[in-house]
N, C-alpha and C. Protein backbone atom coordinates (compact mmCIF):
# COMPACT_ATOMS: atom_id res chain seq x y z
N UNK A 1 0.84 -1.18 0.00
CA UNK A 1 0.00 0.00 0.00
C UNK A 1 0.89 1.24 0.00
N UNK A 2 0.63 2.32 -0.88
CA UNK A 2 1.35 3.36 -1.06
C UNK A 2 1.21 4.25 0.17
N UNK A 3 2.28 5.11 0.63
CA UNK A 3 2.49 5.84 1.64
C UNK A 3 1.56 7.39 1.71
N UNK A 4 0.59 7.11 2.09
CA UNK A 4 -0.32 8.71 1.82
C UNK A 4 0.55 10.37 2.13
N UNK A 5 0.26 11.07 1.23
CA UNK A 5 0.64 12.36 1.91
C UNK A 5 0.00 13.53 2.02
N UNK A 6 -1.40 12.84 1.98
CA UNK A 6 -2.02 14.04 2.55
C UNK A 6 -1.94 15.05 3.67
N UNK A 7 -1.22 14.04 4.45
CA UNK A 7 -0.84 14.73 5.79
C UNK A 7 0.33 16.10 5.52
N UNK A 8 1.17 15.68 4.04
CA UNK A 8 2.11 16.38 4.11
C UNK A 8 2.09 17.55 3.11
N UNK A 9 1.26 17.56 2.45
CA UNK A 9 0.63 18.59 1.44
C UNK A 9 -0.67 19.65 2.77
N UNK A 10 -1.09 19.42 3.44
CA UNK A 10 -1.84 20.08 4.63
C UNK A 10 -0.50 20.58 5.96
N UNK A 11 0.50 20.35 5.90
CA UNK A 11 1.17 20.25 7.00
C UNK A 11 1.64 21.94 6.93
N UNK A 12 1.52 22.75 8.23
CA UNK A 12 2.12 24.07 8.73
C UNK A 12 3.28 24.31 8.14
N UNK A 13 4.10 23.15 8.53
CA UNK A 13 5.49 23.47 8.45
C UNK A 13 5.68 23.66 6.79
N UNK A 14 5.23 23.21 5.79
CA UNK A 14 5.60 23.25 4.22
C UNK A 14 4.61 23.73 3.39
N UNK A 15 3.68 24.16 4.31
CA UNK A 15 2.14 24.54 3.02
C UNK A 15 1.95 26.08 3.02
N UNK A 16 1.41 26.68 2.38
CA UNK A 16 0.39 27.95 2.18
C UNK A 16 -0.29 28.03 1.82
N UNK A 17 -1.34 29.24 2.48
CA UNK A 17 -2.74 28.75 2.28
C UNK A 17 -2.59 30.15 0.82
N UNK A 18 -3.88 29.60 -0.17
CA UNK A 18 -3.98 30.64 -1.23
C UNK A 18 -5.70 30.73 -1.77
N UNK A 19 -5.94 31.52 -2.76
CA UNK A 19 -7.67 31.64 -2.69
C UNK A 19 -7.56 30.78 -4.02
N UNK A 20 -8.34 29.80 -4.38
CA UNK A 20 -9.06 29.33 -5.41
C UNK A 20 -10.65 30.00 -6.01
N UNK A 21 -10.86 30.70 -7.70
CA UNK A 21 -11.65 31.52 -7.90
C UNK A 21 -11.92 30.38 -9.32
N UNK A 22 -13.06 29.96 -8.82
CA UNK A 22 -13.60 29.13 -9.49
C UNK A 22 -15.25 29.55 -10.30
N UNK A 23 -15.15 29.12 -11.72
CA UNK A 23 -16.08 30.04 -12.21
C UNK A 23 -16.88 28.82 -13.35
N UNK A 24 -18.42 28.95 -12.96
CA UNK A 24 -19.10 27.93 -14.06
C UNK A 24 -20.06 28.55 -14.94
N UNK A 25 -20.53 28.05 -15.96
CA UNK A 25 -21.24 28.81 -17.21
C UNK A 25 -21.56 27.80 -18.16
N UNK A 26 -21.42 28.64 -19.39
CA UNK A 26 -21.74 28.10 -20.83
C UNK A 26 -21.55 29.28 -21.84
N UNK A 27 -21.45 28.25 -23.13
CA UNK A 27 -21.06 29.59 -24.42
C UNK A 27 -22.66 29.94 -24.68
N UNK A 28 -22.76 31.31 -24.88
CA UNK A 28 -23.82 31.73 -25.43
C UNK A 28 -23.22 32.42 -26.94
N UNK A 29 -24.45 33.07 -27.54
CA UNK A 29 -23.91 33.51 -28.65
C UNK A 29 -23.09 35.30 -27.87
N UNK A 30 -21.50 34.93 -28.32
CA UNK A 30 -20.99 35.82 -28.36
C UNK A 30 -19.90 35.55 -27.64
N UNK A 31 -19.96 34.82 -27.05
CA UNK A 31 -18.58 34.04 -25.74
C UNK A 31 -19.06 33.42 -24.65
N UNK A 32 -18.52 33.47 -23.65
CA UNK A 32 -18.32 32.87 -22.43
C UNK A 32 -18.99 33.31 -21.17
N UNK A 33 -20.55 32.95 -20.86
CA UNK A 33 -21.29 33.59 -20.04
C UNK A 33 -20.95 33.18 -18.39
N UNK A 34 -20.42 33.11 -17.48
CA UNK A 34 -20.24 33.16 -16.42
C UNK A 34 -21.66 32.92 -15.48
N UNK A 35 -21.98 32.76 -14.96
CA UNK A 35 -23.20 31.62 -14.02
C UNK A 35 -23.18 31.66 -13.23
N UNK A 36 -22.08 31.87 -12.31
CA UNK A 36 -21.67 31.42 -10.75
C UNK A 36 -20.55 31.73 -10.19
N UNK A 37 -19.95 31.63 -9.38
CA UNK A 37 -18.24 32.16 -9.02
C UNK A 37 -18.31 31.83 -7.57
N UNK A 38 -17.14 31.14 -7.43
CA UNK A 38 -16.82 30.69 -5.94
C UNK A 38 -15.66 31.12 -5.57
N UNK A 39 -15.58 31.69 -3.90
CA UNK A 39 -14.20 31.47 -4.11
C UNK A 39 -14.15 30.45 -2.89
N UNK A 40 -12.68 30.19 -2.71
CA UNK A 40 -12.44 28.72 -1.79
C UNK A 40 -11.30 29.13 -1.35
N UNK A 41 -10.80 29.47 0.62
CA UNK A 41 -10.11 29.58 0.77
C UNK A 41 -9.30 28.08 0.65
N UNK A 42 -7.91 27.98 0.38
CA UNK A 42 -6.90 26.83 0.43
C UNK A 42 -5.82 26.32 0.87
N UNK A 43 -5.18 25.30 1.12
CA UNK A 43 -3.95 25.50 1.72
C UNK A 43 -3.62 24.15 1.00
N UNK A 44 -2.28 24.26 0.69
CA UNK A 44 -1.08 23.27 -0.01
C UNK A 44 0.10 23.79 -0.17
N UNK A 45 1.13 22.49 -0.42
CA UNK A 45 2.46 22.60 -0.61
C UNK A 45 2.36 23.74 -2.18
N UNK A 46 3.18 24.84 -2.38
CA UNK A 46 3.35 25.71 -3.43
C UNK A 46 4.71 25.49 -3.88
N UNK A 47 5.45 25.06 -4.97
CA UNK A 47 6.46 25.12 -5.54
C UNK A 47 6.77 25.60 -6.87
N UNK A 48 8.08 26.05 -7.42
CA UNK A 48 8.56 26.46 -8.50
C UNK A 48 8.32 25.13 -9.59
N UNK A 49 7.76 25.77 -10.30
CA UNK A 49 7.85 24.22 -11.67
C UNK A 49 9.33 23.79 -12.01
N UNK A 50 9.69 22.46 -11.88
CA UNK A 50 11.02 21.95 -12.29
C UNK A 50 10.50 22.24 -13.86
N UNK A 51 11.79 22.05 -14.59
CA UNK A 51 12.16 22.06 -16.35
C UNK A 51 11.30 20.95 -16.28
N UNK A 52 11.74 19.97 -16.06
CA UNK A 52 10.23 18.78 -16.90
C UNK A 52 9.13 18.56 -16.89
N UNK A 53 8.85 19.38 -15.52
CA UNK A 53 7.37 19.87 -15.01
C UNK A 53 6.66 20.67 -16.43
N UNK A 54 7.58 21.59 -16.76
CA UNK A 54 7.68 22.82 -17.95
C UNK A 54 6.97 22.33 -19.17
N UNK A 55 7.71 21.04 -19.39
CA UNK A 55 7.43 20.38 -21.31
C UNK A 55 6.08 20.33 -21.08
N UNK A 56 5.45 20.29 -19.93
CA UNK A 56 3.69 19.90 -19.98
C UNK A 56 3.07 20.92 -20.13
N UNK A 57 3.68 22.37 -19.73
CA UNK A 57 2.60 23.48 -20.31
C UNK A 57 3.13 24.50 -21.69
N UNK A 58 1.86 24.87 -22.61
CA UNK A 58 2.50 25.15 -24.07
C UNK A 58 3.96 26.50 -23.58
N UNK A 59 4.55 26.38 -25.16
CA UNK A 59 5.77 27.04 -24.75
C UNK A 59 5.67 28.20 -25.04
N UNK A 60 4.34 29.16 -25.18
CA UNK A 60 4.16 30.26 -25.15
C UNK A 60 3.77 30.54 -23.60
N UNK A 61 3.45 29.98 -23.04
CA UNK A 61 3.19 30.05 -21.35
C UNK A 61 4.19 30.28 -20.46
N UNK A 62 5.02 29.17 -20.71
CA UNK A 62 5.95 29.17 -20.51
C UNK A 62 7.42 30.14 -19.53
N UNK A 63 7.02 31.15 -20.66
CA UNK A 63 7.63 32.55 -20.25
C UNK A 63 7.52 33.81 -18.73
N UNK A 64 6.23 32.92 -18.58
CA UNK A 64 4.79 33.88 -18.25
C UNK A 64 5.62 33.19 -16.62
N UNK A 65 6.47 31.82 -16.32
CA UNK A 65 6.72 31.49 -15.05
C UNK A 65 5.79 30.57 -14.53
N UNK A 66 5.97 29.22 -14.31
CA UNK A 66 5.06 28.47 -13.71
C UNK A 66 5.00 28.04 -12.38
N UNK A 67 3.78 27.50 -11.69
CA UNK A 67 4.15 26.88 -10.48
C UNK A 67 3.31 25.75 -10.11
N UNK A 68 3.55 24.64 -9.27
CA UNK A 68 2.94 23.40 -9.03
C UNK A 68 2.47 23.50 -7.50
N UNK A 69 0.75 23.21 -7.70
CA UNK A 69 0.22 23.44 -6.56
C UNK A 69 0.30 21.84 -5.90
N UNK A 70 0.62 21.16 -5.42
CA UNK A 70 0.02 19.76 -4.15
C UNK A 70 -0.59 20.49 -3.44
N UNK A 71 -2.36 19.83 -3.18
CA UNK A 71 -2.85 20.29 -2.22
C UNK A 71 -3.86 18.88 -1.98
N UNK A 72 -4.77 18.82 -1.10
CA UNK A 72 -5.56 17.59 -1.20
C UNK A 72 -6.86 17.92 -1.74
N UNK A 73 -7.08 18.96 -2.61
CA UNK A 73 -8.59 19.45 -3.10
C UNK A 73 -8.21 19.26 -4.47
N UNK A 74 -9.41 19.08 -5.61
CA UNK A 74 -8.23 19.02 -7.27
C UNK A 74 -8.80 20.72 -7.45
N UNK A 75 -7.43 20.95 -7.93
CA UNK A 75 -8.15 22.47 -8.94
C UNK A 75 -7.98 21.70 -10.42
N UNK A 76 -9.30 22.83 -11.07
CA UNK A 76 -9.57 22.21 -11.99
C UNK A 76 -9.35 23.24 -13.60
N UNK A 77 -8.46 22.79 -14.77
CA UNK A 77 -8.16 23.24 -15.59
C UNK A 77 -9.57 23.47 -16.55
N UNK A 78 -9.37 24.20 -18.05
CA UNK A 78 -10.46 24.24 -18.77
C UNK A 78 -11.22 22.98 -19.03
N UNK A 79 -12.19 22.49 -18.75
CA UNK A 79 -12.63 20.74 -19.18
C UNK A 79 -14.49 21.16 -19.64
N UNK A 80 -14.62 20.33 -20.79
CA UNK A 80 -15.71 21.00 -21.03
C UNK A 80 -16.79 20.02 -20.65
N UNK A 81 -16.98 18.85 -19.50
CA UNK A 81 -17.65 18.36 -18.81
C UNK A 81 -18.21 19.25 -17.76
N UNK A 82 -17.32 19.55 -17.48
CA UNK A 82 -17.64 20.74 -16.19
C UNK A 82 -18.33 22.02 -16.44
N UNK A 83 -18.14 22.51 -17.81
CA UNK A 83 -18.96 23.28 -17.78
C UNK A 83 -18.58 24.60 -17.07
N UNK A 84 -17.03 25.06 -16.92
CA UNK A 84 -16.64 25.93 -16.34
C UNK A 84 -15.04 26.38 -17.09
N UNK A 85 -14.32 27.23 -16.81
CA UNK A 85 -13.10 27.61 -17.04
C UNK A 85 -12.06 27.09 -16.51
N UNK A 86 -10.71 27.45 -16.73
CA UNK A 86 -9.75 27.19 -15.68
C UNK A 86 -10.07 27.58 -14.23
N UNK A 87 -9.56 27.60 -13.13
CA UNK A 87 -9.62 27.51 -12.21
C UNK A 87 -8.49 28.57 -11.96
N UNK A 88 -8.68 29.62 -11.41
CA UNK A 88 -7.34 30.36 -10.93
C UNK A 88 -7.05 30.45 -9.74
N UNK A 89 -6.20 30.75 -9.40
CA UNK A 89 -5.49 30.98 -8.11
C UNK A 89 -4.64 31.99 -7.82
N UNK A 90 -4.96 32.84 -6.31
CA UNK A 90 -4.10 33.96 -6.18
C UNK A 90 -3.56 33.61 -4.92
N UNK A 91 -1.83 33.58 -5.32
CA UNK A 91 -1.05 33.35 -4.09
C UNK A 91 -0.16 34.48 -4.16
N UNK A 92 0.47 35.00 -3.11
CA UNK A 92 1.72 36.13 -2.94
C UNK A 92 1.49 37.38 -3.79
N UNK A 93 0.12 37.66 -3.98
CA UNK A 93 -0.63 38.94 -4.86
C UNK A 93 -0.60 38.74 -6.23
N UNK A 94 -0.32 37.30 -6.71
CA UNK A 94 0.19 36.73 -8.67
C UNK A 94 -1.60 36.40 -8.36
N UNK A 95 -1.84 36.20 -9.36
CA UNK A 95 -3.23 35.13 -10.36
C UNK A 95 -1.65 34.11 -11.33
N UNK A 96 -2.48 33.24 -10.80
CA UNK A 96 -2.40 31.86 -11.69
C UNK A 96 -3.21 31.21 -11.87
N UNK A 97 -3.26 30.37 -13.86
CA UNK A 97 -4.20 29.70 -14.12
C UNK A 97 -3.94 28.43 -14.05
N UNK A 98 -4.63 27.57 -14.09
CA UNK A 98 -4.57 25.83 -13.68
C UNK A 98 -4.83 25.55 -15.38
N UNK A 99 -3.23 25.06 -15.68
CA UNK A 99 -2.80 24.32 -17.17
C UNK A 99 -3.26 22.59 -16.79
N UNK A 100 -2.81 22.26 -15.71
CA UNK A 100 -2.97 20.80 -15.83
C UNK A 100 -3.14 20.14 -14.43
N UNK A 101 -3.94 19.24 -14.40
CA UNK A 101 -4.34 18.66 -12.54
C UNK A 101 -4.23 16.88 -12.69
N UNK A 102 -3.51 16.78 -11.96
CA UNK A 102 -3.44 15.24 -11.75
C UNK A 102 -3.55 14.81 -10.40
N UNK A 103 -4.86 13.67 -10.76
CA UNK A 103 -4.86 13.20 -9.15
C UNK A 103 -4.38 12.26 -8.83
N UNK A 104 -3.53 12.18 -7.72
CA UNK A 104 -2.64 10.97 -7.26
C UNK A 104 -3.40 9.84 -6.13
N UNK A 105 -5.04 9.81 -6.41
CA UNK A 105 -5.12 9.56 -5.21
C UNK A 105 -4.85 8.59 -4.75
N UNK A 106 -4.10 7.46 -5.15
CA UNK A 106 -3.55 6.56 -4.47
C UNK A 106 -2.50 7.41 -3.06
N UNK A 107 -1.84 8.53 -3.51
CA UNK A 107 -0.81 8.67 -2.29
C UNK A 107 -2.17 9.90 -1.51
N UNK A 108 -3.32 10.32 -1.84
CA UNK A 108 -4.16 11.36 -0.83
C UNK A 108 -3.56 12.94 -1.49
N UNK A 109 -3.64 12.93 -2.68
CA UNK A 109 -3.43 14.65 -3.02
C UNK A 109 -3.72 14.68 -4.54
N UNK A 110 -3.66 15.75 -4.84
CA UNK A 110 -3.59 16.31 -6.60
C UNK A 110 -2.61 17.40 -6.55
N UNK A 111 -1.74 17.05 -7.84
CA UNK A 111 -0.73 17.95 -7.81
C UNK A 111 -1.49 18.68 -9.44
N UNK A 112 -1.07 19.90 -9.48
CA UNK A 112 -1.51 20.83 -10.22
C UNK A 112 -0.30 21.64 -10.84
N UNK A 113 -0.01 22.19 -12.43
CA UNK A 113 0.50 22.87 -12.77
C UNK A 113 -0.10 23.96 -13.49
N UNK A 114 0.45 25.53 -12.70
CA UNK A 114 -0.48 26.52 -13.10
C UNK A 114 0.72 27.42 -13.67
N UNK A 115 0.04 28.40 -14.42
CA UNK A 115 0.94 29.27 -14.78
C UNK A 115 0.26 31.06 -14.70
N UNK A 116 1.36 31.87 -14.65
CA UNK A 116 1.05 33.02 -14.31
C UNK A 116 0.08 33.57 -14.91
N UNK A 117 -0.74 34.45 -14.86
CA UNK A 117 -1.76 35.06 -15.44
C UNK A 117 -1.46 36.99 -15.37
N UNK A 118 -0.81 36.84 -14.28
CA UNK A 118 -0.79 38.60 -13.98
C UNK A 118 0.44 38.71 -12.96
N UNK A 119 0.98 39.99 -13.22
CA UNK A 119 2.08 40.02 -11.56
C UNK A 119 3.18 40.26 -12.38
N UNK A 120 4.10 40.16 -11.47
CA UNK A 120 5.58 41.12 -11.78
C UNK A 120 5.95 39.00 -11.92
């Protein structure tokens, strides 16, 4: 049985908490009508995207600075089941958007790669 880490993606000592701004809808004629909006306070491990982390988001993004959320909640990228947008996130006064979410739940988390949206 795999070693859970939920405990360690929630833990004081290595996490920060950040806001998740989550938004659902549908296309009408003309674009992207908005429906609803949540926000969700959060807390998870926040890290710098390694280079191989990188090859997974396009290479016009890229530039823009990425980062990988572990947390034990999934944020959720553009998916058109859902019926909603990316999922952003504001940590250290940046917006970041959610490029890609994978859930691990065999080990108790989803790790997430987002990339900048706004900010120095």
């Amino acid at each position: 049985m795999p070693f859970l880490l939920d405990d360690v993606v929630t833990d004081f000592d290595m996490a920060d908490s950040f806001t998740i701004t989550r938004n659902v809808g549908n296309f009408v004629a003309g674009g992207w009508a908005v429906t609803s909006t949540w926000t969700i306070n959060a807390f998870g491990v926040v890290a710098v995207a390694e280079p191989r982390t990188l090859e997974m988001v396009p290479e016009g993004d890229r530039i823009k600075g990425a980062i990988q959320i572990h947390t034990n909640q999934p944020l959720y990228p553009t998916l058109a089941w859902r019926e909603g947008t990316s999922d952003t996130v504001t940590w250290l006064g940046d917006t970041w958007r959610v490029m890609e979410s994978s859930p691990w739940w065999n080990f108790g988390y989803w790790m997430s790669i987002l990339v900048r949206m706004e900010g120095d």
